[in-house]
N, C-alpha and C. Protein backbone atom coordinates (compact mmCIF):
# COMPACT_ATOMS: atom_id res chain seq x y z
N UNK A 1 -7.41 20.49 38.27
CA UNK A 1 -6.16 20.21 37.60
C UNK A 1 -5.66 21.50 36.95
N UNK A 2 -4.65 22.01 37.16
CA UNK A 2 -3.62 23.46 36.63
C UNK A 2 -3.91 22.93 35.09
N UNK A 3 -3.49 24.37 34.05
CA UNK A 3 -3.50 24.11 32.99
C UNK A 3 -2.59 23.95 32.51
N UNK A 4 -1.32 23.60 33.42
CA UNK A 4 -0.23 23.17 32.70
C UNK A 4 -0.09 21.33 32.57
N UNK A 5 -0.83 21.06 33.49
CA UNK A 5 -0.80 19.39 33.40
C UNK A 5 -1.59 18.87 32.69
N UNK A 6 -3.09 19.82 32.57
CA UNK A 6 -3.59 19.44 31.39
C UNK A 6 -3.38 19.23 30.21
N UNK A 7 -2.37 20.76 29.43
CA UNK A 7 -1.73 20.29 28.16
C UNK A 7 -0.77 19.44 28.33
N UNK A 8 -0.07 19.00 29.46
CA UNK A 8 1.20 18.32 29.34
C UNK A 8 -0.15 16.60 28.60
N UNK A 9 -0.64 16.13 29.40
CA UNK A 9 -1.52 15.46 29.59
C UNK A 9 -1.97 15.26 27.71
N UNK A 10 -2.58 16.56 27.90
CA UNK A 10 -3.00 16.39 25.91
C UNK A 10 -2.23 16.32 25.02
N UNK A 11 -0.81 16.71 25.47
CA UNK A 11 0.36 16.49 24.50
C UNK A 11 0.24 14.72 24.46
N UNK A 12 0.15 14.40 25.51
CA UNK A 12 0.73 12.87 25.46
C UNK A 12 -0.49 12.11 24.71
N UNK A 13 -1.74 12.29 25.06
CA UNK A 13 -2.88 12.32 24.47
C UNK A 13 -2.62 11.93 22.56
N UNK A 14 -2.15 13.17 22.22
CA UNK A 14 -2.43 13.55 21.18
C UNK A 14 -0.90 12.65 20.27
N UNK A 15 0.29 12.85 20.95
CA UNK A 15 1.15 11.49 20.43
C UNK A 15 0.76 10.13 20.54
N UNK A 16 -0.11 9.85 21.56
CA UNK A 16 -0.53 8.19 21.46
C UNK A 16 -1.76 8.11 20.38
N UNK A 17 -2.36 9.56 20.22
CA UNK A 17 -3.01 9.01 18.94
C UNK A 17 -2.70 8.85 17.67
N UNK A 18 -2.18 10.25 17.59
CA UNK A 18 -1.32 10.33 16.22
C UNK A 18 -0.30 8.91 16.05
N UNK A 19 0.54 8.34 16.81
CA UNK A 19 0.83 6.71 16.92
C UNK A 19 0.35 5.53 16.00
N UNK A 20 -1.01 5.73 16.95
CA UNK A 20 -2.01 4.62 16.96
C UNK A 20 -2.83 4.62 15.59
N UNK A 21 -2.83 5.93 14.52
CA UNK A 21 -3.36 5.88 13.34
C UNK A 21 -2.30 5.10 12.71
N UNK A 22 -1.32 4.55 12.87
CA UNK A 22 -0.36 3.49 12.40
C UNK A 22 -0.97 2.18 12.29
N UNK A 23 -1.79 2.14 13.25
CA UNK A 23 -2.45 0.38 13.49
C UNK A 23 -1.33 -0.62 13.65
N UNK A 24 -0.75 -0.04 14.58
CA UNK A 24 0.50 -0.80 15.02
C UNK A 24 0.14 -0.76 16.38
N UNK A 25 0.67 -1.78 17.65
CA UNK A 25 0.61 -1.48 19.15
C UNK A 25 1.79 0.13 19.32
N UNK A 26 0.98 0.45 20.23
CA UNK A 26 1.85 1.56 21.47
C UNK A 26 1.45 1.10 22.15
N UNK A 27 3.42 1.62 22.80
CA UNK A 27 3.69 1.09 24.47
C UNK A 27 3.83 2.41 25.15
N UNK A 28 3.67 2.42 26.68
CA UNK A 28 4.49 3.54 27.02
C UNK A 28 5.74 3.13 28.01
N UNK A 29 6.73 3.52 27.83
CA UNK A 29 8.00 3.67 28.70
C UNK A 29 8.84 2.22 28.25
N UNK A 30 7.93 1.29 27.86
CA UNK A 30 8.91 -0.55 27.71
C UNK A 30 7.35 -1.58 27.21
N UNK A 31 8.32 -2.30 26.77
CA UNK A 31 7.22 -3.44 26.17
C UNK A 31 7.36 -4.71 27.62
N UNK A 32 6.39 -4.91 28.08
CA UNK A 32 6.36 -5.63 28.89
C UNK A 32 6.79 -7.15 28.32
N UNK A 33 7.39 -8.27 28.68
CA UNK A 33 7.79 -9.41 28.72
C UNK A 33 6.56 -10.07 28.00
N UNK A 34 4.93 -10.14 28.51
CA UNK A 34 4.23 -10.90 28.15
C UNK A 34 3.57 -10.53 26.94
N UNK A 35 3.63 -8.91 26.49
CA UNK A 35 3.41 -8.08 25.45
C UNK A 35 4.01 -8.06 24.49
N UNK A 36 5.18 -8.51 24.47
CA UNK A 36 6.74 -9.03 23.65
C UNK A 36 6.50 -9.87 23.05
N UNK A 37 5.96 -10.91 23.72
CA UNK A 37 5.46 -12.62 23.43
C UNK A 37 4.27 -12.56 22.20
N UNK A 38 3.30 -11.52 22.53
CA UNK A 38 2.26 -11.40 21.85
C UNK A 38 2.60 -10.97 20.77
N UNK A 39 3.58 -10.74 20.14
CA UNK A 39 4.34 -9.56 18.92
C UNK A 39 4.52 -11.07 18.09
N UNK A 40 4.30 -11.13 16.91
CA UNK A 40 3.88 -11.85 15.50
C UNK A 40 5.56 -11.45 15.12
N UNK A 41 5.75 -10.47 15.00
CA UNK A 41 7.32 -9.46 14.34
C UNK A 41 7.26 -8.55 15.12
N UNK A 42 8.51 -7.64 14.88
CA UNK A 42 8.61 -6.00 15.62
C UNK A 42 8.13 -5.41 15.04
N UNK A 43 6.71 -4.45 14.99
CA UNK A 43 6.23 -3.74 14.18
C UNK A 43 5.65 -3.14 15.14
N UNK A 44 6.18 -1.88 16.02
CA UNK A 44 5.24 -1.01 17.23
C UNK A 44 6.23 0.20 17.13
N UNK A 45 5.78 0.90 18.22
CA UNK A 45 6.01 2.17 19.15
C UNK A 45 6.02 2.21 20.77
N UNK A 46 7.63 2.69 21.31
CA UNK A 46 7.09 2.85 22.59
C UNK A 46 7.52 4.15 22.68
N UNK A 47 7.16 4.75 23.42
CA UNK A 47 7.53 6.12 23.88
C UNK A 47 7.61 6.13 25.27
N UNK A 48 8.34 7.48 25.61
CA UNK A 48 8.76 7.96 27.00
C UNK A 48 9.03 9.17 26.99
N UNK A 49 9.18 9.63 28.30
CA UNK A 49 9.41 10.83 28.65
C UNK A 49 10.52 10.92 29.56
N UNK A 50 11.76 12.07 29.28
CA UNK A 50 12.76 12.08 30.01
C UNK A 50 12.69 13.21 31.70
N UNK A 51 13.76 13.16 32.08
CA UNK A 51 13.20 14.34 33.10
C UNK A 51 13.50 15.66 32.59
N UNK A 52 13.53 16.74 33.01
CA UNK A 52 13.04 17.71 32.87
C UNK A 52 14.27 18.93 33.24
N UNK A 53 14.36 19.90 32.27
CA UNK A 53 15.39 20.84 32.41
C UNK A 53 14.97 22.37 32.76
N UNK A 54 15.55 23.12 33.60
CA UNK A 54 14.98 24.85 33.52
C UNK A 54 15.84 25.47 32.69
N UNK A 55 15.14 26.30 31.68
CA UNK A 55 15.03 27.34 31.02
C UNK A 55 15.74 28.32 31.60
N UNK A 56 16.08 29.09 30.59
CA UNK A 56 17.36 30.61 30.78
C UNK A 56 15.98 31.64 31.17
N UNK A 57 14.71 31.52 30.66
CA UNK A 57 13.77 32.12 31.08
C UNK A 57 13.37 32.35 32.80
N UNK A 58 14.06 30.75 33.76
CA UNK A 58 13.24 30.34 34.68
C UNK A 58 12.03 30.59 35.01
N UNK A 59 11.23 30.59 34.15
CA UNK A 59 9.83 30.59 34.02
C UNK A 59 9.24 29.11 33.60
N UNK A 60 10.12 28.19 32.91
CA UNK A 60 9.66 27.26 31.97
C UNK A 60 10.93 25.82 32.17
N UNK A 61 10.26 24.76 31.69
CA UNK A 61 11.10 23.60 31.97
C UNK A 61 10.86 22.91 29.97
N UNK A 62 12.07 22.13 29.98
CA UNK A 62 12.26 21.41 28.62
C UNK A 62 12.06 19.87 28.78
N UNK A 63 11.90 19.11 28.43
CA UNK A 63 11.60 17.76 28.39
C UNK A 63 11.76 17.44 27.33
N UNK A 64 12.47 15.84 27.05
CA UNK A 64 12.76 15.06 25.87
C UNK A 64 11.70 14.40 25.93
N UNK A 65 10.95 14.47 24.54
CA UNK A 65 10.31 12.54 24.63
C UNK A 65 10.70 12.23 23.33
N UNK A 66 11.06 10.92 23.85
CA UNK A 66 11.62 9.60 22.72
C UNK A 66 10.56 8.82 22.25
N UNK A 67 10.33 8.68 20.88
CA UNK A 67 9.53 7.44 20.57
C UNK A 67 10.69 6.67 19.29
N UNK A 68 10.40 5.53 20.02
CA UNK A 68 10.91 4.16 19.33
C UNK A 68 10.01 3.45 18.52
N UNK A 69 10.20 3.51 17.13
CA UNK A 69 9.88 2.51 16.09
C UNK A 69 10.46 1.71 15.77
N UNK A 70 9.98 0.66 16.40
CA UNK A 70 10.88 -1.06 15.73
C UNK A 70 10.13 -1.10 14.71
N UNK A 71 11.12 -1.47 13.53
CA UNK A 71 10.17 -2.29 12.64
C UNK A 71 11.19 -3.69 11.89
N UNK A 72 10.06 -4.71 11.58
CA UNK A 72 10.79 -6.04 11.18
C UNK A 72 10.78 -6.11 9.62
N UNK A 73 11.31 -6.80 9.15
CA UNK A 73 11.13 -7.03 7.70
C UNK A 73 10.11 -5.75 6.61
N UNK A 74 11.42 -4.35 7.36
CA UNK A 74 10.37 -4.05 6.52
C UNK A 74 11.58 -3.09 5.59
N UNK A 75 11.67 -2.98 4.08
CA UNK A 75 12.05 -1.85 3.48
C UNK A 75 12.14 -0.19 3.38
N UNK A 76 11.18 0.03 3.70
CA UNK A 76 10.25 1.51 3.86
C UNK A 76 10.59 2.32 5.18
N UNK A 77 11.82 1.75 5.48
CA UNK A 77 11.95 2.90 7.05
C UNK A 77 12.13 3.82 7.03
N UNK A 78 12.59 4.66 6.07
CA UNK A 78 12.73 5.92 5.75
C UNK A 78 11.39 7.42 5.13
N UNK A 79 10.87 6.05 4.32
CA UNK A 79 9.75 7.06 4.46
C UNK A 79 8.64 6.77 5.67
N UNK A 80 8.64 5.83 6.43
CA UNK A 80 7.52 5.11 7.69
C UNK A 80 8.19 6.37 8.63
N UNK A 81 9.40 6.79 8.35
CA UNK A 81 10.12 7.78 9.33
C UNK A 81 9.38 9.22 9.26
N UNK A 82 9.38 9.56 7.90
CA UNK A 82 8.71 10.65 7.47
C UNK A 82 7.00 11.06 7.87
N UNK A 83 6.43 9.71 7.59
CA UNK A 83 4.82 9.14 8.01
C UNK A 83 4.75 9.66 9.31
N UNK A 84 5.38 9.21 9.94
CA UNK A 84 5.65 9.24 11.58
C UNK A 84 5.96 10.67 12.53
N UNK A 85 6.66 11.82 11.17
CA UNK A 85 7.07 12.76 11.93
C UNK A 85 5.86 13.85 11.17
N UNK A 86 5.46 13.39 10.05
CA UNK A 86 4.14 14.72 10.11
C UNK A 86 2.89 13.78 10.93
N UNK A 87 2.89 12.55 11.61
CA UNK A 87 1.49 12.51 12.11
C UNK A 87 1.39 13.11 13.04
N UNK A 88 2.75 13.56 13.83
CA UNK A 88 3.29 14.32 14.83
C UNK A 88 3.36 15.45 14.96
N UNK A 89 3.07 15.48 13.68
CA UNK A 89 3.25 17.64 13.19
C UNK A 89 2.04 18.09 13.98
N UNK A 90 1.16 17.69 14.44
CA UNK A 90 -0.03 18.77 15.04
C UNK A 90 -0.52 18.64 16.35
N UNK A 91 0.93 18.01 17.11
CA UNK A 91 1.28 17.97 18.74
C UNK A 91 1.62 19.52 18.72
N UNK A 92 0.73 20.36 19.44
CA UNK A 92 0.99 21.72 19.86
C UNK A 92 2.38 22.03 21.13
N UNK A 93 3.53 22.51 21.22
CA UNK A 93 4.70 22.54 21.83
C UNK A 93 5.82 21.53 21.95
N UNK A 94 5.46 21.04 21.16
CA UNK A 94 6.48 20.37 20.59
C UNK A 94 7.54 20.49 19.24
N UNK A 95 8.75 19.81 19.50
CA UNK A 95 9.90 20.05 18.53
C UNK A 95 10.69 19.13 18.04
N UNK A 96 10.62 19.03 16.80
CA UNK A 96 11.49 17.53 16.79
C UNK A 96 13.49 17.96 16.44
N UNK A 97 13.39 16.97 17.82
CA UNK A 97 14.90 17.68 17.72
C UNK A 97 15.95 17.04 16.82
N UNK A 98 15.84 15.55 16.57
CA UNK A 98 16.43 14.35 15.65
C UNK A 98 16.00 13.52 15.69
N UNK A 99 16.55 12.61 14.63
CA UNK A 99 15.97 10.96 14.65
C UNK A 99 17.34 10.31 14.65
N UNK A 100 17.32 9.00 14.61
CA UNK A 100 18.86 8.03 15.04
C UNK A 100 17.98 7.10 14.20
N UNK A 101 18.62 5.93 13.67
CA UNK A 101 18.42 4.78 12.75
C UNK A 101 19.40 4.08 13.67
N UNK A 102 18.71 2.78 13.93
CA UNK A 102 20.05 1.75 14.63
C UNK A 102 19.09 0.49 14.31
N UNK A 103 20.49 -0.35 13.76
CA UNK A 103 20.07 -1.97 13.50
C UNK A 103 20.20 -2.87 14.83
N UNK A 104 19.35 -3.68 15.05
CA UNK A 104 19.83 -3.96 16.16
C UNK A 104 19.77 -5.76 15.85
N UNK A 105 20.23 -6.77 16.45
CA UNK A 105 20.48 -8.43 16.34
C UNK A 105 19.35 -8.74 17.25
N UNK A 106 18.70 -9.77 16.85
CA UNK A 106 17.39 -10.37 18.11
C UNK A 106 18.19 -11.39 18.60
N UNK A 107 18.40 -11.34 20.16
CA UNK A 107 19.36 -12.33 20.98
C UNK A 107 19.03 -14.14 20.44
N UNK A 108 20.31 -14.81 20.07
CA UNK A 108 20.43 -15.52 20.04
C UNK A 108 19.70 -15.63 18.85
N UNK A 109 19.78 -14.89 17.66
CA UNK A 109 19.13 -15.13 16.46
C UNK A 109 19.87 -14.52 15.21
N UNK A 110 20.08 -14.85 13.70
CA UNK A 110 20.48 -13.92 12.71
C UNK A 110 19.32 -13.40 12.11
N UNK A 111 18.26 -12.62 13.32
CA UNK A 111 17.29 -11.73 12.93
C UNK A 111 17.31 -9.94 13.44
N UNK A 112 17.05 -9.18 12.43
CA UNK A 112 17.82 -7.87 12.72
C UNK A 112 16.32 -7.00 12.55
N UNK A 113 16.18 -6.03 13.82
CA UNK A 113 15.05 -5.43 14.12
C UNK A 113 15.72 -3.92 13.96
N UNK A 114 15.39 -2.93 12.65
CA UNK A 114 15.17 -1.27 12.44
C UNK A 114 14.81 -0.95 14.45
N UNK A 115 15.22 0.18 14.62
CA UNK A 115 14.77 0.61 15.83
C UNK A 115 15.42 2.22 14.73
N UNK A 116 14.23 3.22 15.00
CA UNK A 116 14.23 4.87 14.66
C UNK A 116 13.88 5.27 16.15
N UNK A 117 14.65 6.13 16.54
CA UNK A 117 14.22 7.06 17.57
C UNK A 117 14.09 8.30 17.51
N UNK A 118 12.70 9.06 17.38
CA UNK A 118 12.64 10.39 17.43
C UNK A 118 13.02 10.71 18.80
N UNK A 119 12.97 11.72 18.84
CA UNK A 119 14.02 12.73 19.85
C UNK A 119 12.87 14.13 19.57
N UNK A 120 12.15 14.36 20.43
CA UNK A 120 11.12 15.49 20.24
C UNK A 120 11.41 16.48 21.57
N UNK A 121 11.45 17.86 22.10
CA UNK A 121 11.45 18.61 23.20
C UNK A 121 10.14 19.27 23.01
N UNK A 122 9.87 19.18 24.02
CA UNK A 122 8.69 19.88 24.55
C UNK A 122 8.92 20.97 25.85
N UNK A 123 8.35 22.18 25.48
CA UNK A 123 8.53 23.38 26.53
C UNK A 123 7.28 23.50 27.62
N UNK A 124 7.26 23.18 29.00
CA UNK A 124 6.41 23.35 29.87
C UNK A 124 6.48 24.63 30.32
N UNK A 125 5.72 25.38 30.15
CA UNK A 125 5.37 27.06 30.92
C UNK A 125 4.80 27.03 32.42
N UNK A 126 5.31 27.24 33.01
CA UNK A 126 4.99 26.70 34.60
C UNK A 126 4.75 28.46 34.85
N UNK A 127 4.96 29.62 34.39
CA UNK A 127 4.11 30.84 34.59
C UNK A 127 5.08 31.44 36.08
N UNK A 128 5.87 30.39 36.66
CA UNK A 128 6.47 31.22 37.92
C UNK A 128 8.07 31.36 37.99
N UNK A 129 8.46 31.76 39.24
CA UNK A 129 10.07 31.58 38.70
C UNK A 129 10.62 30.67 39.44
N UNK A 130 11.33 29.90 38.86
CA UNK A 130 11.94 28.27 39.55
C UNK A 130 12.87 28.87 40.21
């Protein structure tokens, strides 16, 4: 395995753990239908990864990853926001580029689920010229 897929690999590694010291579920990419069902309230993480951009370097590619925090009945989103972006602080090539706050309606309900989306770039060094 190249050592660029490896760190790509330990990056992701190292966000599903840093996550998971939440003691909340992580998803990756979508919450599956039957995984949804199993949810008590919205209280998780999913994350993803976008595709991939070349660099003014062409040596190197950029990538978004998004992680989504739903949370339900809860007050504290602002600092759970903060919690969330230093557990993240010691993902090596990574950048946090913004966060978004959006309320969102649970279909066919007057129940309203926090959704935060970090917005992080990450730089892949691919070492050749694209």
């Amino acid at each position: 395995m190249s050592k660029t897929k490896t760190h790509m690999r330990g990056q992701i590694s190292d966000i599903h753990a840093g996550l998971s010291s939440f003691s909340i579920p992580v998803f990756e990419d979508e919450i599956a239908e039957d995984e949804e069902k199993g949810l008590i309230d919205y209280h998780c993480f999913v994350y993803e990864t976008s595709g991939m951009k070349n660099e003014k370097d062409m040596k190197s590619l950029t990538q978004a990853i998004h992680i989504y925090y739903y949370s339900e009945n809860r007050s504290d989103i602002d600092e759970q926001t903060v919690d969330i972006i230093m557990a993240l602080s010691g993902v090596k090539g990574m950048t946090l580029e913004r966060t978004e706050k959006q309320r969102l309606q649970k279909k066919d309900t007057d129940r309203f689920i926090d959704r935060v989306i970090l917005t992080y770039v990450r730089r892949i060094n691919i070492g050749c010229q694209i």
